[in-house]
PDB file of N, CA and C in Angstrom:
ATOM      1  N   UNK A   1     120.145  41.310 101.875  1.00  0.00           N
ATOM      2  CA  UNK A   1     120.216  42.667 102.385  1.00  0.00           C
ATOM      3  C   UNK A   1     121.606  43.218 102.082  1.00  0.00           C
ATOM      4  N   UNK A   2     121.840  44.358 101.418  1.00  0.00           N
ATOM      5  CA  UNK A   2     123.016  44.709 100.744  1.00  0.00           C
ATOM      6  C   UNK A   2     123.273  45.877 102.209  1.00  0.00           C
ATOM      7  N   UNK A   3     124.450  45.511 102.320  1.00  0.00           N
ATOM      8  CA  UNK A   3     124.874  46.619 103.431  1.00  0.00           C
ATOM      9  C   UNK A   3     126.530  47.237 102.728  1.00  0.00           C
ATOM     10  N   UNK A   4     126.414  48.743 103.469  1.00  0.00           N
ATOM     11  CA  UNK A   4     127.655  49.507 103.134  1.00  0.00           C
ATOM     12  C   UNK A   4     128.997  49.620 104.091  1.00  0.00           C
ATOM     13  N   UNK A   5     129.561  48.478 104.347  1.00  0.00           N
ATOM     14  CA  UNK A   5     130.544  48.854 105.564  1.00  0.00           C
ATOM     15  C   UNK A   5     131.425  49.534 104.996  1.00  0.00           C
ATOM     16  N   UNK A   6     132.761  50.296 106.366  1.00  0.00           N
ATOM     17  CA  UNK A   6     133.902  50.810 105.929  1.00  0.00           C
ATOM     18  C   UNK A   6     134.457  49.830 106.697  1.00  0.00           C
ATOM     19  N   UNK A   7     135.112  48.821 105.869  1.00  0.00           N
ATOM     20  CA  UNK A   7     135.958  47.453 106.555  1.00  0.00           C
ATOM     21  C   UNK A   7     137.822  48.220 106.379  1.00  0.00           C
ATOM     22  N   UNK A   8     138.380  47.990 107.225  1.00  0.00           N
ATOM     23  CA  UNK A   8     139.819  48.052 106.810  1.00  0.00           C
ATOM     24  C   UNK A   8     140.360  47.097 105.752  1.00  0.00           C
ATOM     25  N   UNK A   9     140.748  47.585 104.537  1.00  0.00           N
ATOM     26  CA  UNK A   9     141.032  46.724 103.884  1.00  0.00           C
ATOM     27  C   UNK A   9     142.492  45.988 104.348  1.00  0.00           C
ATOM     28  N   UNK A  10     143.548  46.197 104.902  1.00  0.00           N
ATOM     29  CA  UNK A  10     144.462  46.004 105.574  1.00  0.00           C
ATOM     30  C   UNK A  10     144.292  44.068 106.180  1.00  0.00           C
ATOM     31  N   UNK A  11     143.240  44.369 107.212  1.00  0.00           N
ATOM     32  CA  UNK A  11     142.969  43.344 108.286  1.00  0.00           C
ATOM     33  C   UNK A  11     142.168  42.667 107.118  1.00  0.00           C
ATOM     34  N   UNK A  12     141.188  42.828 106.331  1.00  0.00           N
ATOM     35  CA  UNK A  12     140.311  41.786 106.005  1.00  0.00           C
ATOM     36  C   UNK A  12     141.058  40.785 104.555  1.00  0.00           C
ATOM     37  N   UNK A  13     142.086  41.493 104.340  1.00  0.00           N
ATOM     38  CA  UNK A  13     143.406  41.234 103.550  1.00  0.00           C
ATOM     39  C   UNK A  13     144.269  39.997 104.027  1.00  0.00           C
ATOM     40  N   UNK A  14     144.486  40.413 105.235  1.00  0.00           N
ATOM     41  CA  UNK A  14     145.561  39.246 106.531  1.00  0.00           C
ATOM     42  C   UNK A  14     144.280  38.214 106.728  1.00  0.00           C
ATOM     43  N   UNK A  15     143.165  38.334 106.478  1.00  0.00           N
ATOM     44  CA  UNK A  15     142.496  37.857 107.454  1.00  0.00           C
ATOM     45  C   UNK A  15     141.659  36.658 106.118  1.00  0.00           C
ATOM     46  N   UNK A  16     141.679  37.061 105.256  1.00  0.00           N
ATOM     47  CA  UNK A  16     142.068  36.266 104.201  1.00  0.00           C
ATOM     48  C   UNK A  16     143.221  34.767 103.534  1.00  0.00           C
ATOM     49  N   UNK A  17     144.114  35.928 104.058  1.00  0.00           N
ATOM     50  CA  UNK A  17     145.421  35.450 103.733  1.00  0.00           C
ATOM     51  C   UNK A  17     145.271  33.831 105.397  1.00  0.00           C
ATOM     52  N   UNK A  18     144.916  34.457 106.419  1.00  0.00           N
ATOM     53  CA  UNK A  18     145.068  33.907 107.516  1.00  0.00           C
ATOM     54  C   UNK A  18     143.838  32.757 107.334  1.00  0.00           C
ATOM     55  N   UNK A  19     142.367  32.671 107.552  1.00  0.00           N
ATOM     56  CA  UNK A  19     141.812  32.069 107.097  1.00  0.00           C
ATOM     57  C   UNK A  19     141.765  31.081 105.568  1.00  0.00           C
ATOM     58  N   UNK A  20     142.225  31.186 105.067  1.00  0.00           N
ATOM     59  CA  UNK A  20     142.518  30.385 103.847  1.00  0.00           C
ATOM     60  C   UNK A  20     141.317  30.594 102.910  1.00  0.00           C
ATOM     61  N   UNK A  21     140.441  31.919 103.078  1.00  0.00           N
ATOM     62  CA  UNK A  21     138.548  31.652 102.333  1.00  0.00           C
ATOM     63  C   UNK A  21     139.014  32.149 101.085  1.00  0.00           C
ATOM     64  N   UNK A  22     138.507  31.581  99.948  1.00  0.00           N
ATOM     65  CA  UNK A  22     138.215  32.160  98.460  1.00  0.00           C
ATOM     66  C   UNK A  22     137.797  33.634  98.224  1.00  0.00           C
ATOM     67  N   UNK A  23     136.790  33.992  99.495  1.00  0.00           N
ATOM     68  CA  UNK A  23     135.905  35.535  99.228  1.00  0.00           C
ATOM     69  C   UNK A  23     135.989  36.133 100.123  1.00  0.00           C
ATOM     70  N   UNK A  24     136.031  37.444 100.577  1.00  0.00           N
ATOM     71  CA  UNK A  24     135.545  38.094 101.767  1.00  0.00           C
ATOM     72  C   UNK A  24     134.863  38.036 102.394  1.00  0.00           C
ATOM     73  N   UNK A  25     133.570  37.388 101.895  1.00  0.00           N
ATOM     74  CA  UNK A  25     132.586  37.413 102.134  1.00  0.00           C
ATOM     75  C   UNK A  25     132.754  36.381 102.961  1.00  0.00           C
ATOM     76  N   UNK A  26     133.191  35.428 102.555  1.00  0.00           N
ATOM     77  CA  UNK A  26     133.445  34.006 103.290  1.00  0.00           C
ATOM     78  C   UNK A  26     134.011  34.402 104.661  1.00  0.00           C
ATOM     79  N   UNK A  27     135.274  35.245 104.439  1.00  0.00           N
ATOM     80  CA  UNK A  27     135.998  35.424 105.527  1.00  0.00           C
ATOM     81  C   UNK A  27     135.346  36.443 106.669  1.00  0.00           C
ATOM     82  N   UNK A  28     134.360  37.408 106.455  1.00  0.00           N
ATOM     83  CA  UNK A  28     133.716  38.137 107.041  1.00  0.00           C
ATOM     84  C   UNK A  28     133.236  37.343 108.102  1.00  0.00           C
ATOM     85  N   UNK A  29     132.111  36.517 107.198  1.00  0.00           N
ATOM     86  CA  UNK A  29     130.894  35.968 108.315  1.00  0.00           C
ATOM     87  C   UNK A  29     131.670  34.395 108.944  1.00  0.00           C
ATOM     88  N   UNK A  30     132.818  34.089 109.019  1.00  0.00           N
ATOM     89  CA  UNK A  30     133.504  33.197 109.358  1.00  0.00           C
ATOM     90  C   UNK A  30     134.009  34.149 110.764  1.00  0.00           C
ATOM     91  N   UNK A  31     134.753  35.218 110.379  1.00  0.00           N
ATOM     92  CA  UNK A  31     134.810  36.130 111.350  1.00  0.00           C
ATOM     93  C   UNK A  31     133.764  36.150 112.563  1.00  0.00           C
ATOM     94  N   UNK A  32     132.873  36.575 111.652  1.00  0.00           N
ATOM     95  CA  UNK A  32     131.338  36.743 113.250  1.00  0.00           C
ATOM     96  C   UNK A  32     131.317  35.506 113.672  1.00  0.00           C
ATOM     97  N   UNK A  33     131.256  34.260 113.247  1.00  0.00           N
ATOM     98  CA  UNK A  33     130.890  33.013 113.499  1.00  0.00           C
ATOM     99  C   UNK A  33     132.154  33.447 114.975  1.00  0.00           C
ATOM    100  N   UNK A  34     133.523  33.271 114.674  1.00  0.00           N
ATOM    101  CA  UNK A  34     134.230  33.053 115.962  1.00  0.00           C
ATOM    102  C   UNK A  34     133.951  33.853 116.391  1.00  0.00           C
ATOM    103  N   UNK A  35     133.698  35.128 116.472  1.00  0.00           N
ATOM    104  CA  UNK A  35     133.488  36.702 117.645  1.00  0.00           C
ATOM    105  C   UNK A  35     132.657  36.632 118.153  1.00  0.00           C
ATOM    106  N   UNK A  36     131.237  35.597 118.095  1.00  0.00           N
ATOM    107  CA  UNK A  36     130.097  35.451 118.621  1.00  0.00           C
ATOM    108  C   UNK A  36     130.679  33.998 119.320  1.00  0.00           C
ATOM    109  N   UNK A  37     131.171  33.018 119.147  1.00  0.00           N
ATOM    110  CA  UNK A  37     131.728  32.085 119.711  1.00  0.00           C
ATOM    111  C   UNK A  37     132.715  32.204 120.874  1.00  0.00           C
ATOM    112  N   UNK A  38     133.853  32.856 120.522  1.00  0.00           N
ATOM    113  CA  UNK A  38     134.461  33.445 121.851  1.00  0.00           C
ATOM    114  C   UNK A  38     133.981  33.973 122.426  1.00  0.00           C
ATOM    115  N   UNK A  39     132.911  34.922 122.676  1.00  0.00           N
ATOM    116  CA  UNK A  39     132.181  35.804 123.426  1.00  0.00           C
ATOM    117  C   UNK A  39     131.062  35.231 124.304  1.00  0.00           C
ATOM    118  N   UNK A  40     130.511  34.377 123.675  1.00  0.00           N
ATOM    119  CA  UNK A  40     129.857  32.884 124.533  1.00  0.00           C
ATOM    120  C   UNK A  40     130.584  32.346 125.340  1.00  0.00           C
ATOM    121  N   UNK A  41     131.589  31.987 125.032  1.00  0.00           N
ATOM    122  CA  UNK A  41     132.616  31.288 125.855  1.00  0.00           C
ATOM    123  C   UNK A  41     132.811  32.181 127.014  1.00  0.00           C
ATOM    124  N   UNK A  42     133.504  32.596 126.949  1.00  0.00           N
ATOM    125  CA  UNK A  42     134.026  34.389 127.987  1.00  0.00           C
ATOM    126  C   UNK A  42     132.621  34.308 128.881  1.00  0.00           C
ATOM    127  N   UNK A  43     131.328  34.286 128.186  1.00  0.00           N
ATOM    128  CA  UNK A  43     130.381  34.579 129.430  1.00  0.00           C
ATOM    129  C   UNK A  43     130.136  33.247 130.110  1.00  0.00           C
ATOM    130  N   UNK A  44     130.273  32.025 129.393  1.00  0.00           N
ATOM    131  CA  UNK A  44     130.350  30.709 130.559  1.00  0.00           C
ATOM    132  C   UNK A  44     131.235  30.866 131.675  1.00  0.00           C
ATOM    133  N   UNK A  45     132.196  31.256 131.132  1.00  0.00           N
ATOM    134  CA  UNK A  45     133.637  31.554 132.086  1.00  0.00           C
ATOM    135  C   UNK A  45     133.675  32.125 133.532  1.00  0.00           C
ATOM    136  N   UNK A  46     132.516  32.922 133.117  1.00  0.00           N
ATOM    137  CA  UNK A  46     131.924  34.279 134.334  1.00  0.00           C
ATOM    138  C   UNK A  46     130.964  32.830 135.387  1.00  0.00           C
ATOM    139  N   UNK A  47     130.497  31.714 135.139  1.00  0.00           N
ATOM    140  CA  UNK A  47     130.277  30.870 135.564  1.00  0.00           C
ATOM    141  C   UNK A  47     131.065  30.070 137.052  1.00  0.00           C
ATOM    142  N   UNK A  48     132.076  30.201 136.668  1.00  0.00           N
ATOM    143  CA  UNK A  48     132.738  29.405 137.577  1.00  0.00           C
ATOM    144  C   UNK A  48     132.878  30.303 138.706  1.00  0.00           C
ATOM    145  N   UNK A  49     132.788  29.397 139.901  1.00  0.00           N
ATOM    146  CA  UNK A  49     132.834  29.727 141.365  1.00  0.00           C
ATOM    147  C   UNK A  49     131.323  30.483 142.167  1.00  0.00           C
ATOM    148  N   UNK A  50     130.084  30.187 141.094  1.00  0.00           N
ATOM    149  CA  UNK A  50     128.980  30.949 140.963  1.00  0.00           C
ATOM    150  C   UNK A  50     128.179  29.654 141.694  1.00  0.00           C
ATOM    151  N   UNK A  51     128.570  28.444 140.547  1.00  0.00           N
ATOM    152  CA  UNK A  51     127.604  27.204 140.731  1.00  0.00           C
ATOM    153  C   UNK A  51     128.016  26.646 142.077  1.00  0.00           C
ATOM    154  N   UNK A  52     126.846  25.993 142.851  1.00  0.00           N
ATOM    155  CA  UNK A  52     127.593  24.980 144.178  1.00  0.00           C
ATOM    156  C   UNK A  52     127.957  23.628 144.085  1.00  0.00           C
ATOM    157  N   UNK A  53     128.441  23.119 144.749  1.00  0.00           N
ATOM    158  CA  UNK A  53     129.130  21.638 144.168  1.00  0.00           C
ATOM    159  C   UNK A  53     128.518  20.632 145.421  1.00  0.00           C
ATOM    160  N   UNK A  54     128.034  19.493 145.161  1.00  0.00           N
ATOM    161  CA  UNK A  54     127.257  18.683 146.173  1.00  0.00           C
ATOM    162  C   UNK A  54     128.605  17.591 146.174  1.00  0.00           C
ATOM    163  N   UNK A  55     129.090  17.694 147.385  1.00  0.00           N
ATOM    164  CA  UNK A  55     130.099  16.812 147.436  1.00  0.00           C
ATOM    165  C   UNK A  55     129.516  15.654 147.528  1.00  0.00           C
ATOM    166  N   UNK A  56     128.532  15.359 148.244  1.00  0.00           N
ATOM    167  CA  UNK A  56     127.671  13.974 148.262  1.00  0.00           C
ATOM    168  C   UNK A  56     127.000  13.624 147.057  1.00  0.00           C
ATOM    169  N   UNK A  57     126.970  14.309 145.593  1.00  0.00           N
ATOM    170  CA  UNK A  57     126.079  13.824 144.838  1.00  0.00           C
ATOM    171  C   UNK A  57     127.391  12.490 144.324  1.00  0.00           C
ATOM    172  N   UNK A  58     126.367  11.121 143.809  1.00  0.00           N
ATOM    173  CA  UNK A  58     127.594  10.127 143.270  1.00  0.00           C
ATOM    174  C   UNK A  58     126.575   9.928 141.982  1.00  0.00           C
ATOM    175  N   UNK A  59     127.705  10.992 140.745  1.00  0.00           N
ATOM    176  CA  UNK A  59     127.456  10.821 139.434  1.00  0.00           C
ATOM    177  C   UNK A  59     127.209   9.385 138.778  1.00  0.00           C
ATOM    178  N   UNK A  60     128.250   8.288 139.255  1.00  0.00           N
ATOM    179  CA  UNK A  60     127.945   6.856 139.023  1.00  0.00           C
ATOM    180  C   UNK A  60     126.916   6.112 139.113  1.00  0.00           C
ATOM    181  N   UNK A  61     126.173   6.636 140.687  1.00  0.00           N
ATOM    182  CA  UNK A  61     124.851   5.850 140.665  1.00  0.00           C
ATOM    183  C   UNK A  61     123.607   6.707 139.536  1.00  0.00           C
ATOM    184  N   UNK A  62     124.021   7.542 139.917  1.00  0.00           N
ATOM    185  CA  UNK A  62     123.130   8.579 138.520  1.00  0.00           C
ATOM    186  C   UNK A  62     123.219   7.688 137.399  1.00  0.00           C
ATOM    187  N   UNK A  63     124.084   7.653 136.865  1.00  0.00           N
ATOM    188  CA  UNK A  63     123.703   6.592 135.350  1.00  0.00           C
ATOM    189  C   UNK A  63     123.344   5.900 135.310  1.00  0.00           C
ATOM    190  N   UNK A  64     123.517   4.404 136.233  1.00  0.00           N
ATOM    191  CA  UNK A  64     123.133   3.420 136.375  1.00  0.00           C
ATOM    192  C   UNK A  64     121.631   3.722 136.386  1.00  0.00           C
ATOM    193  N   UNK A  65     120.643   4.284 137.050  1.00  0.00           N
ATOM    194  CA  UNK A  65     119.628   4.756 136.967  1.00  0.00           C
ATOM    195  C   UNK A  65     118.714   4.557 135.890  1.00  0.00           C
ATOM    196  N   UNK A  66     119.296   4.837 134.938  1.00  0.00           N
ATOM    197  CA  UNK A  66     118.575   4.953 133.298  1.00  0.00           C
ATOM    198  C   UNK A  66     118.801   3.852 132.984  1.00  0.00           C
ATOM    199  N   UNK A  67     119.339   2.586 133.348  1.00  0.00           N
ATOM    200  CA  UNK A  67     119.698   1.318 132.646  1.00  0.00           C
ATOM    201  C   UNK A  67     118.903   0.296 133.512  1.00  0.00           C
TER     202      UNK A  67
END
């Protein structure tokens, strides 16, 4: 699928230079790869202090379990 962006050539220049990729192309979708990765992250994050914590659960006997 051929698409028409208006990329800053500036940033995708540094971002080249910064990534170490042969192509733009490389460096583009290397780009999304982390911007979709950090952004996952960030919403686990929103996680904490949400979940409850069983002070009585004992993770140790849990394993033993399966053996």
């Amino acid at each position: 699928m051929a698409t028409n962006l208006s990329i800053n050539m500036e940033l995708l220049n540094d971002a080249l230079i910064v990534g170490g990729l042969k192509s733009k192309k490389d460096t583009v979708n290397l780009a999304l790869e982390e911007f979709i990765q950090k952004r996952r992250a960030a919403d686990i994050l929103t996680l904490f202090g949400k979940v409850e914590y069983d002070a009585d659960y004992n993770y140790k006997k849990a394993r033993r379990r399966g053996k």
